[in-house]
Protein backbone atom coordinates (compact mmCIF):
# COMPACT_ATOMS: atom_id res chain seq x y z
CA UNK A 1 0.00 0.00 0.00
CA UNK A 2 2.77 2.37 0.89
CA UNK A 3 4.43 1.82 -2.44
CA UNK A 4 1.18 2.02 -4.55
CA UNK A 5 0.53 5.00 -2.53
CA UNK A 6 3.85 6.69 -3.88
CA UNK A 7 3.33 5.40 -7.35
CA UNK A 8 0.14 7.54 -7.23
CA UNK A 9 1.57 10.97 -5.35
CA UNK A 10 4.36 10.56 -8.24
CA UNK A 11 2.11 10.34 -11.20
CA UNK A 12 -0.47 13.20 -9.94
CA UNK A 13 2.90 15.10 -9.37
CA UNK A 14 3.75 14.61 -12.66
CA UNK A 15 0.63 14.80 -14.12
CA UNK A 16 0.55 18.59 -12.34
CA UNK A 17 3.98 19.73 -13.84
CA UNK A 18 2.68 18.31 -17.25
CA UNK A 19 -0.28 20.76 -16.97
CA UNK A 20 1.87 23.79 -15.58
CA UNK A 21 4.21 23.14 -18.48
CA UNK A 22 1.46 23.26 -20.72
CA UNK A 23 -0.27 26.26 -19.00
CA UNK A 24 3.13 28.12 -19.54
CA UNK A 25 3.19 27.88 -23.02
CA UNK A 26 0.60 28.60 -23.56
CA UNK A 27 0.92 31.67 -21.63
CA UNK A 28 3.93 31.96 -23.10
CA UNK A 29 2.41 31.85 -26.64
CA UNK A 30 -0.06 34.58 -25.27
CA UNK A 31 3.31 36.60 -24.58
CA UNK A 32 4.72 36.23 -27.65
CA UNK A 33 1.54 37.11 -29.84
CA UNK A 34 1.21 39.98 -27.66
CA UNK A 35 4.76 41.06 -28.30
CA UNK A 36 4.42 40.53 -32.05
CA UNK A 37 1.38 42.94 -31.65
CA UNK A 38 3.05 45.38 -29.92
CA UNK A 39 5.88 45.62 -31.52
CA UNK A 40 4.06 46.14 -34.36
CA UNK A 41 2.19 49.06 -32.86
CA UNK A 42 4.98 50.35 -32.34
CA UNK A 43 6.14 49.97 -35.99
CA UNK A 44 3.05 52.03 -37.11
CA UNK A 45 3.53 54.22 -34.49
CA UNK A 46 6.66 55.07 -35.26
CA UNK A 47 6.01 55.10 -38.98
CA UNK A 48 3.42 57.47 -38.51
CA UNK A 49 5.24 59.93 -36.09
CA UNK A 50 8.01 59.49 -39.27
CA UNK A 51 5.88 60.74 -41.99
CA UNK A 52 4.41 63.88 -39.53
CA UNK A 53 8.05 64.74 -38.60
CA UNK A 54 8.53 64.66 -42.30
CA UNK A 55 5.61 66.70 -43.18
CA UNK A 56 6.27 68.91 -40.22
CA UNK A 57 10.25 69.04 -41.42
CA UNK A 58 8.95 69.96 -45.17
CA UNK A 59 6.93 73.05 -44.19
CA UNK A 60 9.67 74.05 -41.62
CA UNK A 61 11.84 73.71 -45.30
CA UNK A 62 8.98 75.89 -47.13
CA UNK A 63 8.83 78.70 -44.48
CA UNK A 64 13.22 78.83 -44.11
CA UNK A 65 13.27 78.79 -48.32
CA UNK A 66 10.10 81.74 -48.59
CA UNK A 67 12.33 83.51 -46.10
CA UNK A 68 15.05 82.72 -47.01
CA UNK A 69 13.93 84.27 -51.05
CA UNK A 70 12.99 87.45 -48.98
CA UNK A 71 16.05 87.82 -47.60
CA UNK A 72 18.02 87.44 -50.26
CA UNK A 73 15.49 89.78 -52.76
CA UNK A 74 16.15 92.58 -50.36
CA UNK A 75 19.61 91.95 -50.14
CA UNK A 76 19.82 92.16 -53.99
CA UNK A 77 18.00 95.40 -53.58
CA UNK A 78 20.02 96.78 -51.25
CA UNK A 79 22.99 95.68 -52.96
CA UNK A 80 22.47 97.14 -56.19
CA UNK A 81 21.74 100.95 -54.46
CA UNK A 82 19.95 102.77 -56.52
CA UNK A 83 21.78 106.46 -57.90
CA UNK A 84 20.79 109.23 -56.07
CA UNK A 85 18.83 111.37 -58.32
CA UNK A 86 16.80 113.80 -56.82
CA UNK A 87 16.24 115.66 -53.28
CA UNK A 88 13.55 117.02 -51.35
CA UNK A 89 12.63 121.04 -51.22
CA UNK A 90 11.20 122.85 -48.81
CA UNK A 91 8.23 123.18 -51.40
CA UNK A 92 8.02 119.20 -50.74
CA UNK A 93 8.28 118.62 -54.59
CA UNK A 94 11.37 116.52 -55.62
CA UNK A 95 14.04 118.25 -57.82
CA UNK A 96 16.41 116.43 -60.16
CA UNK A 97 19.91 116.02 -59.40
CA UNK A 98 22.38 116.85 -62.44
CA UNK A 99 21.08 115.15 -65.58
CA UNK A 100 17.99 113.00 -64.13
CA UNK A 101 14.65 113.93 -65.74
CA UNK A 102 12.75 116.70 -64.89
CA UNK A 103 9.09 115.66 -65.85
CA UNK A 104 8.26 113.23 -62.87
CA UNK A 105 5.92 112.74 -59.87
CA UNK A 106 6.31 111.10 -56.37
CA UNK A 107 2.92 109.01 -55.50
CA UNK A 108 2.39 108.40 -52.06
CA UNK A 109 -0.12 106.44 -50.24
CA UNK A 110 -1.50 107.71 -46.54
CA UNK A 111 -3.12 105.88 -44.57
CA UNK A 112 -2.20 102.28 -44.85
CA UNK A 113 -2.45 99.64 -44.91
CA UNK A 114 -6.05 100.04 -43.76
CA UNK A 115 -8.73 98.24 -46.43
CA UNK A 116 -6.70 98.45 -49.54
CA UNK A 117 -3.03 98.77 -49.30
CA UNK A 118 -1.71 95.88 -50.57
CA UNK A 119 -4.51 95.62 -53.31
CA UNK A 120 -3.01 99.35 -54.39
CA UNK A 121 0.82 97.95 -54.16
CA UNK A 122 -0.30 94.84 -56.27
CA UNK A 123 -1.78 97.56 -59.21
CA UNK A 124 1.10 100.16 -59.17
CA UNK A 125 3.89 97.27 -58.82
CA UNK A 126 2.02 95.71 -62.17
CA UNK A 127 1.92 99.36 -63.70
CA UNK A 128 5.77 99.66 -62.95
CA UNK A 129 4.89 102.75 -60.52
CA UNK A 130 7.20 103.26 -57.11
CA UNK A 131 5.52 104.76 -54.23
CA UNK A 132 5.89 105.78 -50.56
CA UNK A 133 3.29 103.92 -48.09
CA UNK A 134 2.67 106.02 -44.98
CA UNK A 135 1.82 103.70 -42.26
CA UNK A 136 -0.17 104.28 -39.37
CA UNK A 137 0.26 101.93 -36.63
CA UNK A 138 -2.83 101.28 -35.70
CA UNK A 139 -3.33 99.63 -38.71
CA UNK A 140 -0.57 97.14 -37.69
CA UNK A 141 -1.37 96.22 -34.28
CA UNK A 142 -3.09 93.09 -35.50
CA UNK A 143 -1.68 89.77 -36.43
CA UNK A 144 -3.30 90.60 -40.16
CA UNK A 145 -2.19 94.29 -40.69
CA UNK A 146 1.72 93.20 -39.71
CA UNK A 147 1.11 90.74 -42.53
CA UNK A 148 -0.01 93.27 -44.61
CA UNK A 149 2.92 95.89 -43.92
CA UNK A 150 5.47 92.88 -44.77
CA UNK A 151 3.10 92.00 -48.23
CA UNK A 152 3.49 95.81 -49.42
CA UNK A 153 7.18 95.85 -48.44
CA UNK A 154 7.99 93.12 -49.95
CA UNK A 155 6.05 93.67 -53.34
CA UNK A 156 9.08 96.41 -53.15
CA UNK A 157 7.72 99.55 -51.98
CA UNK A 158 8.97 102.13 -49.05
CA UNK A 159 7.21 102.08 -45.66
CA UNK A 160 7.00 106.07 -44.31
CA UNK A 161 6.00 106.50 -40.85
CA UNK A 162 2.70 108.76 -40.84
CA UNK A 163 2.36 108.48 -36.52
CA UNK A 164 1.20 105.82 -34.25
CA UNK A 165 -2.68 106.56 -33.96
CA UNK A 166 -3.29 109.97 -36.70
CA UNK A 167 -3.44 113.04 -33.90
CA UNK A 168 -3.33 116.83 -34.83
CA UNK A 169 0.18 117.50 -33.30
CA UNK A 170 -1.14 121.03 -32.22
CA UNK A 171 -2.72 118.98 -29.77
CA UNK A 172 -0.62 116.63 -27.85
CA UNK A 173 2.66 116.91 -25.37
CA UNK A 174 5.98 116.70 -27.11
CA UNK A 175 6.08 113.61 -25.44
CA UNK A 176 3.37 112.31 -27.29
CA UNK A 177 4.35 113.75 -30.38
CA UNK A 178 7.91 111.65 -29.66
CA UNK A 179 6.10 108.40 -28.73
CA UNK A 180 3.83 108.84 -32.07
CA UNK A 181 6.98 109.00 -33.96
CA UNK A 182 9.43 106.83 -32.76
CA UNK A 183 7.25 103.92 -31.21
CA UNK A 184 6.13 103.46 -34.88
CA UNK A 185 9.54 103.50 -36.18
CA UNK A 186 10.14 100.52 -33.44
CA UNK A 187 6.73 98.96 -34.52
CA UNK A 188 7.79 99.00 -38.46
CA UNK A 189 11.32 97.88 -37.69
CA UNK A 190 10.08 95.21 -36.05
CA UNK A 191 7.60 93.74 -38.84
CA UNK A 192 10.11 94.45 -41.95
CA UNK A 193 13.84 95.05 -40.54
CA UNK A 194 13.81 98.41 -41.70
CA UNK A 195 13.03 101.47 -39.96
CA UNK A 196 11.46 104.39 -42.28
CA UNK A 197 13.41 107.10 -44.18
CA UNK A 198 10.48 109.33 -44.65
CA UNK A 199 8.03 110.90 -42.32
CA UNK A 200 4.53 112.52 -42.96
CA UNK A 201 2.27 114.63 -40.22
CA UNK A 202 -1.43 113.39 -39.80
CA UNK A 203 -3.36 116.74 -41.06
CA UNK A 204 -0.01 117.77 -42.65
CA UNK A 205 0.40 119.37 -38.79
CA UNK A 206 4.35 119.60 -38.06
CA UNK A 207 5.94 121.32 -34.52
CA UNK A 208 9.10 122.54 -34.28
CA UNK A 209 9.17 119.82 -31.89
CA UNK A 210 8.66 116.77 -34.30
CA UNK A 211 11.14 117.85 -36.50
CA UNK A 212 13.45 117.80 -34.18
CA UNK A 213 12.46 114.71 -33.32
CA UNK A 214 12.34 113.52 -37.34
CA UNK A 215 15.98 114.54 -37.65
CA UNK A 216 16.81 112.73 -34.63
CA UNK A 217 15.38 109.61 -36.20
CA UNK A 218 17.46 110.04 -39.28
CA UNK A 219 14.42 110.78 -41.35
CA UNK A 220 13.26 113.24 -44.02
CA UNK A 221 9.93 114.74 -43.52
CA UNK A 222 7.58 116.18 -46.53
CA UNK A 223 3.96 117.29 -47.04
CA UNK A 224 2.63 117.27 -50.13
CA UNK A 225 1.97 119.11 -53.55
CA UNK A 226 -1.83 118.07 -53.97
CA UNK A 227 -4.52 115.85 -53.47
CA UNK A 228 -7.97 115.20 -53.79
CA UNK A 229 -9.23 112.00 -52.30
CA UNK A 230 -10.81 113.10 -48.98
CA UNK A 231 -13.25 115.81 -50.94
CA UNK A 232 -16.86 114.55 -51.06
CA UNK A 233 -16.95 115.93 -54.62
CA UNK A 234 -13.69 113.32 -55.86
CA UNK A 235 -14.51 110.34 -53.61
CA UNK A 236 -15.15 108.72 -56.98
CA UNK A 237 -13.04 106.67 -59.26
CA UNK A 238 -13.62 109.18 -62.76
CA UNK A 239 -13.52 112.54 -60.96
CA UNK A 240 -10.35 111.61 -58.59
CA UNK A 241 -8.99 110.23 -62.12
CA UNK A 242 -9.47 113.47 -63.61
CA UNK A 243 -8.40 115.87 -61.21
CA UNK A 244 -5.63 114.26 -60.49
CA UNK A 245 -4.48 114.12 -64.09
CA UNK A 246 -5.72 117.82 -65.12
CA UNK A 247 -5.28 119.97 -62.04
CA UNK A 248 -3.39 123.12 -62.40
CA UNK A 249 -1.37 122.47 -59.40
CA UNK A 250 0.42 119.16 -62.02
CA UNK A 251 4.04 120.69 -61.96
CA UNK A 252 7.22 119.23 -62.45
CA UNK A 253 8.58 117.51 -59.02
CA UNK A 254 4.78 117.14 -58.05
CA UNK A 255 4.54 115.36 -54.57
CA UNK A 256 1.19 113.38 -55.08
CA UNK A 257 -0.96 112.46 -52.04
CA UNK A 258 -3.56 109.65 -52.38
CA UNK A 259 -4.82 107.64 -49.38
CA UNK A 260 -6.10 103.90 -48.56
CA UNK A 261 -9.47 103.93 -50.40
CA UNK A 262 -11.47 101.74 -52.41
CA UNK A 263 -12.45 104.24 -54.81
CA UNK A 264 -9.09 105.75 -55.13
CA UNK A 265 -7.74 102.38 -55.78
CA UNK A 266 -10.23 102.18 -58.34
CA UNK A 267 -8.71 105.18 -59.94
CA UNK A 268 -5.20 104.13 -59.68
CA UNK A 269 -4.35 102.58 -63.34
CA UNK A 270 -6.35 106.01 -65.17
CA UNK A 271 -4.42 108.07 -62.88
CA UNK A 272 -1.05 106.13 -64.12
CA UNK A 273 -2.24 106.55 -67.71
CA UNK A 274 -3.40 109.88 -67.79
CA UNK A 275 -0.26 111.45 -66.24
CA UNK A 276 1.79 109.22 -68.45
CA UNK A 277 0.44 110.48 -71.64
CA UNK A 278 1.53 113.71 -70.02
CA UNK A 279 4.89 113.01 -70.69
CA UNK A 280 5.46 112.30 -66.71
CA UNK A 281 7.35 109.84 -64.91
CA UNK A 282 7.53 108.56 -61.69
CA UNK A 283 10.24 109.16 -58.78
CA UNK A 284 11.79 105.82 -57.40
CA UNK A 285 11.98 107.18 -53.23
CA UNK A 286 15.19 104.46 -53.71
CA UNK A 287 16.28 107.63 -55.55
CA UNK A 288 15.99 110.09 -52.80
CA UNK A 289 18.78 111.89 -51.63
């Protein structure tokens, strides 16, 4: 009995190991399906952080090469330097410089970029006409008016600095009229690299005061010859055309003020036209002593 009864503890002892064994493989099986799943999980995973660090690494390429082509387009400009052909007078028309034509006009744009700006830069870069943009700044407070400075500067024209917010200067501090001048310069430098050459007075309203404060800056400041767009009677593409084309005040050296308007953008390509089939030309601020 005693040996039968060992016979029988060692075969249910065996029998038990049999069915661990068996247990652990097939636990062990388990393991290694789930380990073939995993890993590849983590195959896809990884192949699809891959191809977003690729897509995310070929717009990072996109936005270095767009700015990179800015760059590099300014630094062409810069490099070639335009000849210095005419100067300011106290008249604020621009007069030649030796041999450079006489027959021209400056255009400049106030105002912007408020509705129209760069819609006014696209039509006078496709007529071939330079022009000065006077900036206000708070037209490029916002995320989309910054955008809008950098579109007009880079379709190639010059930024001016026409004050921070548009006040009569007959009616703030010097230290206001300072911080209207110079915080915009800041502002301007900050969205295109450049700070402005030229300077125009909301109102046309300069103080002794923010000239001093214009030369301090390194900048020129100017008023203008004539203008019509902010009379009831030429806020109208045909009329604006016209008078701006057959005024008497059209002189040689003309300093031409327009602003940021729909309808005045409307007249933009007549105006071009009409002055050209003058016989008149247009001053490149580039050009500017």
């Amino acid at each position: 009995m005693r040996k039968l009864s060992i016979s029988i503890t060692a075969l249910l002892i065996i029998s038990a190991c049999g069915a661990e064994n068996n247990g652990n493989g097939s636990e062990n099986g388990n393991i290694n399906g789930n380990d073939q799943s995993l890993e590849e999980n983590i195959s896809q995973n990884q192949n699809g952080t891959n191809n977003n660090n690729e897509e995310n690494d070929n717009e990072e390429d996109n936005e270095e090469v767009n700015e990179q082509n800015n760059e590099e387009n300014h630094e062409e400009a810069e490099s070639e330097e335009l000849e210095v052909l005419y100067e300011l007078q106290s008249d604020h028309t621009v007069r030649p410089i030796d041999d450079a034509d006489e027959q021209v006009v400056l255009f400049t744009i106030d105002d912007a970029p408020d509705n129209h700006g760069v819609e006014m830069a696209e039509i006078l870069q496709e007529l071939d006409v330079p022009a000065i943009f006077f900036v206000n700044g708070h037209f490029i407070n916002s995320e989309e008016g910054a955008e809008e400075l950098q579109a007009i500067y880079d379709l190639g024209f010059e930024i001016g600095n026409h004050s921070m917010t548009h006040p009569n200067f007959n009616n703030i501090s010097e230290e206001q009229q300072h911080d209207e001048i110079v915080d915009l310069n800041d502002k301007i430098e900050e969205i295109i690299g450049e700070r402005p050459r030229f300077y125009r007075a909301p109102f046309g309203v300069n103080t002794d005061y923010s000239k001093q404060v214009v030369e301090d800056e390194g900048m020129q400041w100017m008023n203008w010859t004539y203008g019509y767009d902010y009379f009831e009677e030429y806020m109208e593409k045909d009329a604006l055309a016209d008078i701006m084309v057959n005024t008497e005040l059209l002189r040689d050296g003309a300093n031409l003020l327009m602003h940021d308007r729909d309808f005045t953008k409307e007249a933009l390509e007549d105006i071009v036209e009409g002055l050209r089939e003058k016989g008149y030309g247009f001053v490149d601020p580039d050009t500017i002593k």
